[in-house]
Protein backbone atom coordinates (compact mmCIF):
# COMPACT_ATOMS: atom_id res chain seq x y z
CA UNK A 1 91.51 102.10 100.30
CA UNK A 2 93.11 98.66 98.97
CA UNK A 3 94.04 97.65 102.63
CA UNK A 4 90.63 98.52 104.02
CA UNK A 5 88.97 96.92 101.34
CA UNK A 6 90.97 93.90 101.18
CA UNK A 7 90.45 93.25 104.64
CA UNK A 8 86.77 93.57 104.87
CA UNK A 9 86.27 90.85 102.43
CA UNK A 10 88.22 88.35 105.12
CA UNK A 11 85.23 89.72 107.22
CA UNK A 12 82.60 87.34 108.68
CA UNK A 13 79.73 86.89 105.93
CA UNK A 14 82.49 86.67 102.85
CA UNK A 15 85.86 85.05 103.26
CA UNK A 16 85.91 84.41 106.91
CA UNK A 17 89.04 84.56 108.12
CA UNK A 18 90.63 85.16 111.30
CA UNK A 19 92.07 88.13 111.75
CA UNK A 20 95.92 87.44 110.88
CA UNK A 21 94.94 85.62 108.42
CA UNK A 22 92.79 88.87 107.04
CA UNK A 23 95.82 90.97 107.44
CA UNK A 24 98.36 88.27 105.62
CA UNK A 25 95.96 88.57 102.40
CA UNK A 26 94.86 92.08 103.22
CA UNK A 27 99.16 92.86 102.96
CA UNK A 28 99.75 90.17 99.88
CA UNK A 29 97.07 91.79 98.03
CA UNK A 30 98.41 95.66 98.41
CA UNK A 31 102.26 94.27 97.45
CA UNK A 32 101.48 93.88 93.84
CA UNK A 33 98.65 97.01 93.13
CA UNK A 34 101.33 99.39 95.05
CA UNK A 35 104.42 98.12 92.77
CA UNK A 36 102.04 98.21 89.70
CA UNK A 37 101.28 102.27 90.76
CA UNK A 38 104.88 103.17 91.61
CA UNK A 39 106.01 101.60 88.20
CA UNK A 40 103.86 103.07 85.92
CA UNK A 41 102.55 106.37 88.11
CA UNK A 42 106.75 106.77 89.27
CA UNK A 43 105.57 108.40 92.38
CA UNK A 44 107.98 107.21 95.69
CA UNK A 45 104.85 107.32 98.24
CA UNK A 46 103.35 104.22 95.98
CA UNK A 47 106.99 102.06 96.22
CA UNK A 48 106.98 103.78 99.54
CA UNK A 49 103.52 102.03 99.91
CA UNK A 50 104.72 98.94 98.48
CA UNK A 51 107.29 98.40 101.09
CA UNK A 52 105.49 99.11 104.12
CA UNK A 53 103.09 96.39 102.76
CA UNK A 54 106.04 93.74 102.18
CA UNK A 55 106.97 94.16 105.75
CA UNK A 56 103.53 93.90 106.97
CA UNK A 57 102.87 91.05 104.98
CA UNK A 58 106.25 89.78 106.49
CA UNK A 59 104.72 90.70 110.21
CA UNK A 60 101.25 88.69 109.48
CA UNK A 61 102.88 85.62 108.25
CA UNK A 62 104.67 85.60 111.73
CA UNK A 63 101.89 83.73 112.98
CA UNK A 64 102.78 81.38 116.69
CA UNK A 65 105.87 83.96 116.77
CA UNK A 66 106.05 85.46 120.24
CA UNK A 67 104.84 89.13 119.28
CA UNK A 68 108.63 90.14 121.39
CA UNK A 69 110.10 88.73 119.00
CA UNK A 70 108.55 90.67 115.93
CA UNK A 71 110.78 93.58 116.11
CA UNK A 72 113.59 91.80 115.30
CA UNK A 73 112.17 90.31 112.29
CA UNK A 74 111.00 93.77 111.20
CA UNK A 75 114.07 94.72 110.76
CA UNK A 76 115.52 92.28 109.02
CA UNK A 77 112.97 92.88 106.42
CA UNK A 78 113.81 96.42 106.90
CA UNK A 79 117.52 95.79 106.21
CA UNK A 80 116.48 94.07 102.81
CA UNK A 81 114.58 97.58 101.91
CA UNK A 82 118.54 98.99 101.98
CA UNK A 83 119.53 97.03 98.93
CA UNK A 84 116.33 97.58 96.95
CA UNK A 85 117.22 101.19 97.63
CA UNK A 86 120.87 100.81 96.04
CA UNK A 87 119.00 98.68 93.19
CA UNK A 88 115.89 101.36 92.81
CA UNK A 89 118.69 104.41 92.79
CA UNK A 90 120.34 102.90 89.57
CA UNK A 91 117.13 102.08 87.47
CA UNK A 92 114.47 103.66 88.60
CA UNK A 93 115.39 106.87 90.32
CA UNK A 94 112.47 108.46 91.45
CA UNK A 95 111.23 105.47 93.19
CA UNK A 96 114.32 104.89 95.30
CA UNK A 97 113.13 107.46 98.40
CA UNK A 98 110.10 104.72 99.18
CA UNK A 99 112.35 102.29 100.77
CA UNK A 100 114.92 104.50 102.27
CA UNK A 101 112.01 105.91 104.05
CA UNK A 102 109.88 103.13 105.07
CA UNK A 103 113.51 101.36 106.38
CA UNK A 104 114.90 104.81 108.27
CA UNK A 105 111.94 105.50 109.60
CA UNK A 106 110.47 101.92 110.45
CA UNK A 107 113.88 100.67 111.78
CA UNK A 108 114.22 103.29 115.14
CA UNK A 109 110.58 102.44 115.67
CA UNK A 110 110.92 98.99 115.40
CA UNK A 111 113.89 98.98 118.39
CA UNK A 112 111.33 101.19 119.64
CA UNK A 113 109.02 98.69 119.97
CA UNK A 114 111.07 95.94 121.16
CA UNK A 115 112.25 97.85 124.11
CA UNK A 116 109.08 98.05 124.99
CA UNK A 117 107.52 95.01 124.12
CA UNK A 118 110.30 93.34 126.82
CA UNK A 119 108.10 94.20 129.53
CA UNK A 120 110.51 95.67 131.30
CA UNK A 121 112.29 92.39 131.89
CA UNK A 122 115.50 92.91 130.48
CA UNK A 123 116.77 89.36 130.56
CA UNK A 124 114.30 88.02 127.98
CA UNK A 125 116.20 86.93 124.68
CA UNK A 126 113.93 89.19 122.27
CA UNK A 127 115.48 92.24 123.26
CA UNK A 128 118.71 91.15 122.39
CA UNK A 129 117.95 89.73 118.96
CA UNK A 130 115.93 92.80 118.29
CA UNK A 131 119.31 94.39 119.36
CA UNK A 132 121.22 92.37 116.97
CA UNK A 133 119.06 92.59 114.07
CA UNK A 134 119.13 96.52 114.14
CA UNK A 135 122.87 96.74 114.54
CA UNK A 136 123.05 94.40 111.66
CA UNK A 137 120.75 96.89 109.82
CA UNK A 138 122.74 99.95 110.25
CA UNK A 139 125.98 98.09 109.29
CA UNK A 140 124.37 97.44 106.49
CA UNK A 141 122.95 100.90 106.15
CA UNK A 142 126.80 102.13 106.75
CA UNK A 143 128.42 99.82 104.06
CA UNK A 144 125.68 100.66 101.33
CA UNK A 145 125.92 104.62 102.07
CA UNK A 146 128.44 105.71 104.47
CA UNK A 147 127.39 108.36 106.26
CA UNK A 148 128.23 109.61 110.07
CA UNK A 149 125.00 108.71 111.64
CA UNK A 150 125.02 105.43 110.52
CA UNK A 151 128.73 105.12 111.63
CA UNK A 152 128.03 106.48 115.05
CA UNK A 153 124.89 104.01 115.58
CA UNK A 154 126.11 100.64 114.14
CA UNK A 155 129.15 100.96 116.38
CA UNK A 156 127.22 101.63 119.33
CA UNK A 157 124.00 98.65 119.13
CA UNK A 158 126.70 95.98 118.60
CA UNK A 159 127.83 96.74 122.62
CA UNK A 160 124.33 97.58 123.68
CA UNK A 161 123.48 94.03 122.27
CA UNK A 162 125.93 92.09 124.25
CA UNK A 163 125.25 93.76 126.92
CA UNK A 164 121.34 92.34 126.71
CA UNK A 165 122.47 89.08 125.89
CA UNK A 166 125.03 88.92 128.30
């Protein structure tokens, strides 16, 4: 309910803020509650939680970005989940599946929605440095925990990039 809440009071009649600005404090606000849970509850959904609000936070303070272009910073903030995993693994174990989650999961979606968000005009720059950005993610993703998957897909986006920018 700390989203919901947090974002009513940016409502008209209380804080009145515009909308981004609403979801910036809405996300700020959840960063800190969600860290305190995970840390002293040790439950993954709450760093899980935490994350997801970092990289919305991330998203809202994107304000006068072109909305194509918020894929690619989504995951970059993503790719910054990978080391926090790596971190979280050796200190905290239980809390370590939160960003692996929110940063496998969010990063697919997130080239996801930059193919689509390119209107079907291929030739707009946003596609590519979505492009970019995610093969940067799963070399990241491959030199942190090698695994096949990984292998096969940051060797592939590097070519599908240049191709877009091209």
């Amino acid at each position: 309910l700390v989203p919901v809440v947090a974002f009513s009071l940016s409502r008209p009649g209380l804080l009145d803020l515009v909308p981004r600005w609403g979801w910036l404090l809405a996300s700020l606000l959840c960063v800190p509650i969600y860290a305190f849970a995970a840390w002293r509850l040790r439950r993954p959904i709450y760093s899980g939680a935490a994350c997801v609000s970092v990289a919305s936070a991330v998203l809202a303070a994107m304000n006068g970005v072109d909305v194509a272009w918020l894929p690619a910073v989504l995951l970059l903030t993503l790719a910054a989940f990978l080391p926090l995993e790596q971190w979280l693994v050796s200190r905290v174990p239980t809390l370590a599946a939160g960003p692996r989650w929110v940063a496998h999961v969010g990063a697919p979606l997130a080239l996801l929605a930059a193919v689509l968000l390119v209107e079907f005009d291929p030739s707009r720059p946003a596609l590519a440095g979505a492009l970019w950005a995610g093969a940067g993610f799963y070399a990241l993703a491959l030199v942190l925990k090698p695994r096949q998957l990984w292998a096969w897909v940051a060797a592939a986006l590097p070519l599908v990039a240049l191709v877009a920018t091209l």
